[in-house]
Protein backbone atom coordinates (compact mmCIF):
# COMPACT_ATOMS: atom_id res chain seq x y z
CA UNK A 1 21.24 134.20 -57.22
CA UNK A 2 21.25 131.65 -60.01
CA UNK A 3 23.83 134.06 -62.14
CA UNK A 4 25.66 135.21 -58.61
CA UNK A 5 26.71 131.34 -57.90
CA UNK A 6 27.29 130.69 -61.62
CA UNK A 7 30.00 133.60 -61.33
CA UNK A 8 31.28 131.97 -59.01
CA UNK A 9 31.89 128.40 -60.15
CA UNK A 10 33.54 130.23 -62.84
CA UNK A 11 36.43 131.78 -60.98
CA UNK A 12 36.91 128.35 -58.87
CA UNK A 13 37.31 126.68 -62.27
CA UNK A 14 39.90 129.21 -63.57
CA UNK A 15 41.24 129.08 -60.09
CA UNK A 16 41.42 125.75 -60.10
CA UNK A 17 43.14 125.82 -63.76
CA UNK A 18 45.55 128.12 -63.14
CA UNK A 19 46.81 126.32 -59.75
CA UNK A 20 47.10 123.02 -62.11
CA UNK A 21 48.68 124.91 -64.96
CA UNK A 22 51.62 126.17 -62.40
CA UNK A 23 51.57 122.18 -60.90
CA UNK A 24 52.38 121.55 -64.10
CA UNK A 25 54.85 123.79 -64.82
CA UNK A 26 58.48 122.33 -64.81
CA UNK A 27 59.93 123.63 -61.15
CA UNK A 28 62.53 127.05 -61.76
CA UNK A 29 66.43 126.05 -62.26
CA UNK A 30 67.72 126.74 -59.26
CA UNK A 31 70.71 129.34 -59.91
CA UNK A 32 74.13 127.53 -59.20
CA UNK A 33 76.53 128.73 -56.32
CA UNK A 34 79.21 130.81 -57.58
CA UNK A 35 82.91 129.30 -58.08
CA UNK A 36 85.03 129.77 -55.63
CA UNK A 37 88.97 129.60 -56.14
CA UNK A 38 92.14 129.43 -53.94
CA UNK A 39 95.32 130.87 -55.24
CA UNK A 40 98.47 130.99 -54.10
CA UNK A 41 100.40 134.19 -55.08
CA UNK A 42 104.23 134.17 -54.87
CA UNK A 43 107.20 136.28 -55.64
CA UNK A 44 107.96 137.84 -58.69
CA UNK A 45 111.17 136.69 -60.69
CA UNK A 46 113.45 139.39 -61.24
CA UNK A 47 115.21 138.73 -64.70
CA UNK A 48 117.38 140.92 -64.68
CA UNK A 49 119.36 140.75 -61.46
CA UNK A 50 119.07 144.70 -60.63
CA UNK A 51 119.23 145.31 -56.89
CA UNK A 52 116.67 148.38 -57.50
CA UNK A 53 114.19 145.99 -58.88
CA UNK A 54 114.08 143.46 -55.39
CA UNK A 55 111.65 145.75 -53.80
CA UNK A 56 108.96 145.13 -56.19
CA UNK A 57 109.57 141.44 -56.47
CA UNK A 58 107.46 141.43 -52.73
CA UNK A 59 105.70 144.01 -53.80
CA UNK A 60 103.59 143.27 -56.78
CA UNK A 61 103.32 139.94 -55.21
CA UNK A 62 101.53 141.70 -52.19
CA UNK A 63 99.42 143.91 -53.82
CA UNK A 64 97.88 141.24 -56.07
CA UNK A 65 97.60 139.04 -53.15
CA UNK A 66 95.74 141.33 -51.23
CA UNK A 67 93.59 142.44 -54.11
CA UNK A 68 92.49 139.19 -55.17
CA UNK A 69 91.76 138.32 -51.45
CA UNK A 70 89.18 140.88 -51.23
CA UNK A 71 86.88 138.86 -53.52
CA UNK A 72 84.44 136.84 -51.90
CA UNK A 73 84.71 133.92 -54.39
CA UNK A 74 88.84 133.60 -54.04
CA UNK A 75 90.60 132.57 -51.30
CA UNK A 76 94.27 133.45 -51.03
CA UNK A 77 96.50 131.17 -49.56
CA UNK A 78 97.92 132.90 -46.37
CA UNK A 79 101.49 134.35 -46.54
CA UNK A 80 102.91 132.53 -43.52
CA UNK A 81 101.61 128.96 -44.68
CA UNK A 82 103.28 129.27 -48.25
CA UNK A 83 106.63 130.33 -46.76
CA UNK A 84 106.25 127.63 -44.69
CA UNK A 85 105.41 125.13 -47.71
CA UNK A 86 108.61 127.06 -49.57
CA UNK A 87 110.79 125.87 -46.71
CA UNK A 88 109.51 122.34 -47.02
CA UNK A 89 110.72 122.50 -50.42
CA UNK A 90 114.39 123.31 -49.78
CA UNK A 91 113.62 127.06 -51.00
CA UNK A 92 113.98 130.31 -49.46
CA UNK A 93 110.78 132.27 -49.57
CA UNK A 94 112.54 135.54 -49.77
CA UNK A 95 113.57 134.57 -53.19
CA UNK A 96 111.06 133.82 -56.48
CA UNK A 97 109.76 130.02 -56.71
CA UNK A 98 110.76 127.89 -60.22
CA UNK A 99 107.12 127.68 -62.16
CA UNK A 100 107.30 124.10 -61.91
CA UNK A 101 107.96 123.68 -58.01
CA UNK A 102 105.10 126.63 -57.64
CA UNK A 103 102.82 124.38 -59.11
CA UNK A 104 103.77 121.52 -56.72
CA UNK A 105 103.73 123.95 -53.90
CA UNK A 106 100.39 125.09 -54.89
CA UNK A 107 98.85 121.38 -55.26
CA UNK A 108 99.70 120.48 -51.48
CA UNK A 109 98.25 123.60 -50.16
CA UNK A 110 95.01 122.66 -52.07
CA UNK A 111 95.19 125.62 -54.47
CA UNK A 112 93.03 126.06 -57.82
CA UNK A 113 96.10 128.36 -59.32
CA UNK A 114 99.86 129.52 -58.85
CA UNK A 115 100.26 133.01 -59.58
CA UNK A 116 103.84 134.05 -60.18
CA UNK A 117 105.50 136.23 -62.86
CA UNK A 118 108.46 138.24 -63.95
CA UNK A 119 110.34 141.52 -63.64
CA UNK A 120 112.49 142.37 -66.75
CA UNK A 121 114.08 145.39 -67.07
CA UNK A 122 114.98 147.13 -70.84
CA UNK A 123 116.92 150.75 -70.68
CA UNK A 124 114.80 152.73 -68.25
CA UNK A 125 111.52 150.70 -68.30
CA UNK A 126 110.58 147.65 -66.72
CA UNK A 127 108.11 144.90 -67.99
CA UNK A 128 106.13 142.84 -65.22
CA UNK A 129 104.53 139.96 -66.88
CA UNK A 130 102.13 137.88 -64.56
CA UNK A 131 101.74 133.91 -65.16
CA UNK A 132 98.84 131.60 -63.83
CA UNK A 133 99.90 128.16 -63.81
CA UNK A 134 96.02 125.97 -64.16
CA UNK A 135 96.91 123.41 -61.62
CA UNK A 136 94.00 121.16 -63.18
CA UNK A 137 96.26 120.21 -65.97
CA UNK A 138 99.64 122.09 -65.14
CA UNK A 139 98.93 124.27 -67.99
CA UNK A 140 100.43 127.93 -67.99
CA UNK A 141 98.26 131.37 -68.70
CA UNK A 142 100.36 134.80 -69.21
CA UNK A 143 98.27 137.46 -68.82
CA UNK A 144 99.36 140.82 -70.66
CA UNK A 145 102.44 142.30 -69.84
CA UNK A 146 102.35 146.15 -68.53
CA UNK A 147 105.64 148.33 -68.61
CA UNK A 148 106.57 150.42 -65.52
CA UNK A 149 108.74 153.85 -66.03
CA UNK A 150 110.14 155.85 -63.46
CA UNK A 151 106.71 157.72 -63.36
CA UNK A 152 104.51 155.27 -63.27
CA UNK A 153 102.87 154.44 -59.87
CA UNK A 154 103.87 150.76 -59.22
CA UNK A 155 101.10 150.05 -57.40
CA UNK A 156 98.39 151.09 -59.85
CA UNK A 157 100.17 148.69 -62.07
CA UNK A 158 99.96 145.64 -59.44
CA UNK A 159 95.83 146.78 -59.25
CA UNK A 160 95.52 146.73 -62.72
CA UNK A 161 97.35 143.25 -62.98
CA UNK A 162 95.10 141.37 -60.17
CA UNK A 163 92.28 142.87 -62.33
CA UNK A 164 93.17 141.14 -65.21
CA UNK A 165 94.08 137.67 -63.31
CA UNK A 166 90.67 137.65 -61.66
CA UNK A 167 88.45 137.94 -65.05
CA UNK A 168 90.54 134.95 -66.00
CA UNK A 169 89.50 132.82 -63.18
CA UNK A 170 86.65 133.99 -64.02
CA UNK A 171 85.28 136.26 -61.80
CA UNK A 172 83.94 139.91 -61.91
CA UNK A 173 86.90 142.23 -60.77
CA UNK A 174 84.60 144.96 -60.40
CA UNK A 175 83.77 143.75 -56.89
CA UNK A 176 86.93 144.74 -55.59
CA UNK A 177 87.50 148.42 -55.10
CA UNK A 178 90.74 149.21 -54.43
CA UNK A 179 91.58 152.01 -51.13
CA UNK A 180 95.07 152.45 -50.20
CA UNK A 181 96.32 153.84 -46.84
CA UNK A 182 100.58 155.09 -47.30
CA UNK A 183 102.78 153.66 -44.30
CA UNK A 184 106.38 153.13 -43.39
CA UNK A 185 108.21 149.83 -43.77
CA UNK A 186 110.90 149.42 -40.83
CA UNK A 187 113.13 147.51 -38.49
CA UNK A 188 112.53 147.04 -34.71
CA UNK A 189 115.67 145.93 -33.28
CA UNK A 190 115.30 144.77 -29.41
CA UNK A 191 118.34 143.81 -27.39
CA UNK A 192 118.02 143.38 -23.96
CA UNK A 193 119.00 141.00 -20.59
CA UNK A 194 115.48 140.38 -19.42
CA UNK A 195 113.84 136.88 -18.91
CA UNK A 196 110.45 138.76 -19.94
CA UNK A 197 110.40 141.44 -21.76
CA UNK A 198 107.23 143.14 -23.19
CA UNK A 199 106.78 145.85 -25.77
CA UNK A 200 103.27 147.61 -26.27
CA UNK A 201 101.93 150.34 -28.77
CA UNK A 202 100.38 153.12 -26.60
CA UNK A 203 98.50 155.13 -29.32
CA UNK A 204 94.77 154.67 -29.69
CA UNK A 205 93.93 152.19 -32.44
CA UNK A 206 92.59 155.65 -34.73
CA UNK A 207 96.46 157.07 -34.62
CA UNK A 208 98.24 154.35 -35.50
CA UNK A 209 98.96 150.34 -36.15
CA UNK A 210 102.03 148.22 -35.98
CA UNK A 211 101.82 145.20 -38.68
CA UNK A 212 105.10 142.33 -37.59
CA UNK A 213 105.95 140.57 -40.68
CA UNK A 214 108.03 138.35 -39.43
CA UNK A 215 111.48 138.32 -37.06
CA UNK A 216 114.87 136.76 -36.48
CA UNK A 217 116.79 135.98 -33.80
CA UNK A 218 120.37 138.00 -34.33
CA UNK A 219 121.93 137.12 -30.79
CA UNK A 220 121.49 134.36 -27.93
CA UNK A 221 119.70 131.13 -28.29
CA UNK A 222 117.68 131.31 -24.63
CA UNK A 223 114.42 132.60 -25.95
CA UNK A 224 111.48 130.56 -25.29
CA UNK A 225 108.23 132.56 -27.34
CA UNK A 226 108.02 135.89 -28.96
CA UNK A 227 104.00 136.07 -28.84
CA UNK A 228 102.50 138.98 -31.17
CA UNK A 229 98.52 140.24 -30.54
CA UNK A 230 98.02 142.26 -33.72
CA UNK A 231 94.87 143.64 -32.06
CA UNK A 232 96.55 145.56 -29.12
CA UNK A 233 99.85 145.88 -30.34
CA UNK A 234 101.40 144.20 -27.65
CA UNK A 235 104.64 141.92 -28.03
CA UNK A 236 105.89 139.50 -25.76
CA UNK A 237 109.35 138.16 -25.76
CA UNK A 238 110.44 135.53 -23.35
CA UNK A 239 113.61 133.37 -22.17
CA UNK A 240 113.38 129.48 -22.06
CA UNK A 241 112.49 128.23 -18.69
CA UNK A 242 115.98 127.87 -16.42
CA UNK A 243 117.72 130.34 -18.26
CA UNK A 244 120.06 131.97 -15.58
CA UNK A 245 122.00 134.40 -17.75
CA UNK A 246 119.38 135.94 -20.83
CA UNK A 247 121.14 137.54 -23.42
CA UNK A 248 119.61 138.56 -26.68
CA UNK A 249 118.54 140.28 -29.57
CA UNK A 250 115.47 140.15 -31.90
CA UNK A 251 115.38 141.89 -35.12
CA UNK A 252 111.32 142.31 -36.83
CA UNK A 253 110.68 143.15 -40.09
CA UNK A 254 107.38 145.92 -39.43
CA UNK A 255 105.20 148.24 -41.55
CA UNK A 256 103.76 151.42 -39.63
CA UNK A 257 101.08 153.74 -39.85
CA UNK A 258 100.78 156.65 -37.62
CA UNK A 259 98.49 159.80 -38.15
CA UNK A 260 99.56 161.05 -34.90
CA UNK A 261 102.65 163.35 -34.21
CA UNK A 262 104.61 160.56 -32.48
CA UNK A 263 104.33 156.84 -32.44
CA UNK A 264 104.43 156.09 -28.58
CA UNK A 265 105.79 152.48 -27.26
CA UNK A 266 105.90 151.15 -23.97
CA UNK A 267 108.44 149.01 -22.61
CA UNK A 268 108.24 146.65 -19.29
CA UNK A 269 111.05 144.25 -18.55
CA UNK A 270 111.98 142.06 -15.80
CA UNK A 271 113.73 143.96 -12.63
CA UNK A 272 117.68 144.33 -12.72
CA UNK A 273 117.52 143.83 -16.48
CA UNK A 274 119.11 146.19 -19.45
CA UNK A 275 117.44 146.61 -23.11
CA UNK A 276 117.79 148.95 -25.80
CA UNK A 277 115.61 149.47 -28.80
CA UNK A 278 116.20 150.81 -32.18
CA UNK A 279 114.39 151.58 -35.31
CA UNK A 280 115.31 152.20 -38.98
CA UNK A 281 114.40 152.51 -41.82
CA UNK A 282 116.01 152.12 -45.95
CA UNK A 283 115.22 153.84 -48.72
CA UNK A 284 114.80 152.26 -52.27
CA UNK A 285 118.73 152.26 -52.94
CA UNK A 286 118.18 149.68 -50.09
CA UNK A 287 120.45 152.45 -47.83
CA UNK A 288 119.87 152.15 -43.91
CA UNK A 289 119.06 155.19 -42.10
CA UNK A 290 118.44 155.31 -37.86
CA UNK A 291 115.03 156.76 -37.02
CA UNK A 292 115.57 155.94 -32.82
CA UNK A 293 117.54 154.88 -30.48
CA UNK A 294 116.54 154.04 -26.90
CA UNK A 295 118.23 152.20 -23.81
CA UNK A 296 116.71 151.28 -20.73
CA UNK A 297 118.77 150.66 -17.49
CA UNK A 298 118.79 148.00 -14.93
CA UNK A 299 116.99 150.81 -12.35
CA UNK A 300 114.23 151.81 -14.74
CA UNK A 301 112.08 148.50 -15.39
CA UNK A 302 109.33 150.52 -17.86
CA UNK A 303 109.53 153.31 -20.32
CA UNK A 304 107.62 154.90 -22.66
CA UNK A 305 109.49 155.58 -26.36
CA UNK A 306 107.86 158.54 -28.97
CA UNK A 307 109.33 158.03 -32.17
CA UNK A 308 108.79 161.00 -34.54
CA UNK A 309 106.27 160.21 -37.08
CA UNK A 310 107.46 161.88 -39.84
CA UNK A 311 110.99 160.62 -39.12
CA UNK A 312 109.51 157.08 -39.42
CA UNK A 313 107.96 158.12 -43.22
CA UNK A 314 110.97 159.84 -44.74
CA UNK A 315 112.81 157.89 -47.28
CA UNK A 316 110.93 154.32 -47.41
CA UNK A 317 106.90 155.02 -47.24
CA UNK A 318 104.98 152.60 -48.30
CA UNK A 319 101.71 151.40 -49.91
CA UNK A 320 98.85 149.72 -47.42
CA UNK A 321 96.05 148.10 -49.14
CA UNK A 322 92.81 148.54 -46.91
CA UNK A 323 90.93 146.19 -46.34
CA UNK A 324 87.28 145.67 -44.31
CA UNK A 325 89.55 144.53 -41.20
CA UNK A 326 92.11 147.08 -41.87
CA UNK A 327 94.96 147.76 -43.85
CA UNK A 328 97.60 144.78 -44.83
CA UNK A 329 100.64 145.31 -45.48
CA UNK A 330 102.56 146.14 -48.97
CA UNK A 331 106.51 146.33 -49.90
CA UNK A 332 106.95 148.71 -52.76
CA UNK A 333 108.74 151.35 -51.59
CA UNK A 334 108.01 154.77 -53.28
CA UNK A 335 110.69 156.51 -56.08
CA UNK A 336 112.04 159.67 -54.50
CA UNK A 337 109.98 162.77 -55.53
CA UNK A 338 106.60 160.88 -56.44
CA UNK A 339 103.78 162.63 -54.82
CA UNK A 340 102.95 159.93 -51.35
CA UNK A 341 99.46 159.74 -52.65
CA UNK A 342 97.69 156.26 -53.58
CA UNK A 343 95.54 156.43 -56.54
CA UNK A 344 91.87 157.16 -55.86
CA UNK A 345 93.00 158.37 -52.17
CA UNK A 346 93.55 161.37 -50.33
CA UNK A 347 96.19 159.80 -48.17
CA UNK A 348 99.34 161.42 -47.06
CA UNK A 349 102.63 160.51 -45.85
CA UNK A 350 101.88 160.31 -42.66
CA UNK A 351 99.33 157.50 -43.14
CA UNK A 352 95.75 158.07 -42.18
């Protein structure tokens, strides 16, 4: 018994030691969040003035945009907002942004960095060198410069280049994985006499999406909302209240995808009214082609509209960067002739 309780007064002691030996025991660093950025990406600058290099001013600034906005530690400001913040500026957002005023731009929107950088063109290759302007002390950052040739997939290029910009922010770029779906970049022209007119994509949401970048108004001054629900496709246009003669025409800027044979629309307009939709399409030498033409008369108040999928792909496919809530849209147009496969996909022409 005597050796029994000596045992154990023993391990209470070491117990005992070893709880006051962690007591004492400077507490564990706790590990610190990760940084998190915001950037704002814009435009390329095209040095060079070629009218065949315009497409990829949007488009390397989209794919690096949307690459760098699938990191969880950066934040990319949204595409609407800057153009928005452009205006404000006196500038035209369809157009590249000075360094300096990118900076500025950047600053009011609360932004970390200004991405930017330029297009040159020498014989039959063309040099894209990306900048980061440090808005902490205005100071500038080139990353280094890759070369494009007619062979070269443009968008592997952008990847690559939103890579290299986020291990300078620092942050891992392995996170990211790249997936690319291939769509068609087109024009939706709408015309019609209706106070209310409203347009809706009839495919199930595995066959195919409609992404609106943005719109203008070509004809009448009488509309009162165009409201857009990217999640069911459906687009409502509208007159102003007491209009008693509508008259107009609305011209969107849209990227498709459509694994299905046909892309299928359905219009509904207000009774006694006429409209007529039309779609097309350019190819790289920025060359207009019509992919469908539709009218509806003042005795047939809704329609349905199938527009030939792989009508809508030839001649200006382009790249889709997926992301987890689907894909957002790209500009670079495909060269004639290269294979309509992203790199690392299986996806075709006809989108997936």
């Amino acid at each position: 018994m005597k050796m029994r309780a000596a045992l154990v007064l023993t391990l209470l002691s070491v117990a005992a030691l070893c709880c006051r030996i962690r007591a004492d025991e400077p507490p564990a660093e706790e590990q610190p969040e990760p940084a998190h950025f915001t950037v704002a990406v814009f435009r390329f600058a095209n040095q060079t003035y070629r009218p065949e290099l315009q497409p990829l001013e949007a488009g390397m600034s989209d794919v690096v945009a949307q690459m760098m906005g699938l990191h969880p530690q950066i934040e990319v400001v949204d595409a609407q907002r800057l153009d928005r913040a452009i205006r404000r500026h006196g500038l035209n957002p369809a157009r590249p942004v000075p360094y300096g005023e990118a900076a500025k731009i950047a600053g009011e929107l609360d932004a970390d960095r200004a991405i930017s950088g330029t297009l040159t063109q020498f014989n039959a290759e063309v040099r894209v060198e990306p900048q980061m302007v440090l808005l902490s002390d205005i100071g500038y950052e080139w990353t280094p410069s890759l070369t494009l040739t007619k062979d070269t997939d443009p968008v592997a290029v952008a990847v690559e280049l939103a890579r290299e910009l986020m291990s300078r922010l620092p942050v891992d770029p392995e996170v990211v994985e790249a997936q690319f779906l291939v769509g068609s970049h087109v024009t939706i022209e709408v015309s019609s006499s209706a106070a209310e007119l409203g347009v809706r994509l009839a495919n199930g949401p595995d066959e195919a999406h409609v992404w609106l970048r943005n719109y203008k108004i070509t004809e009448g001054k009488t509309l009162g909302r165009i409201e857009w629900d990217p999640a069911s496709g459906a687009l409502l246009i509208a007159t102003a209240e007491g209009t008693s003669d509508p008259k107009w025409t609305v011209r969107f800027d849209a990227v498709v995808t459509c694994s299905a044979s046909d892309l299928r629309l359905g219009l509904a307009g207000s009774a006694g009214s006429e409209t007529e939709l039309k779609i097309t399409n350019e190819n790289i030498r920025g060359e207009s082609r019509l992919v469908k033409s539709f009218k509806m008369g003042r005795d047939t108040p809704r329609a349905d509209v199938l527009v030939g999928a792989d009508q809508l792909m030839r001649d200006s496919p382009v790249y889709l960067l997926a992301t987890q809530f689907g894909p957002a849209d790209g500009s670079i147009p495909l060269h004639p002739g290269v294979p309509q496969t992203a790199p690392g996909s299986t996806a075709s022409a006809a989108g997936s």
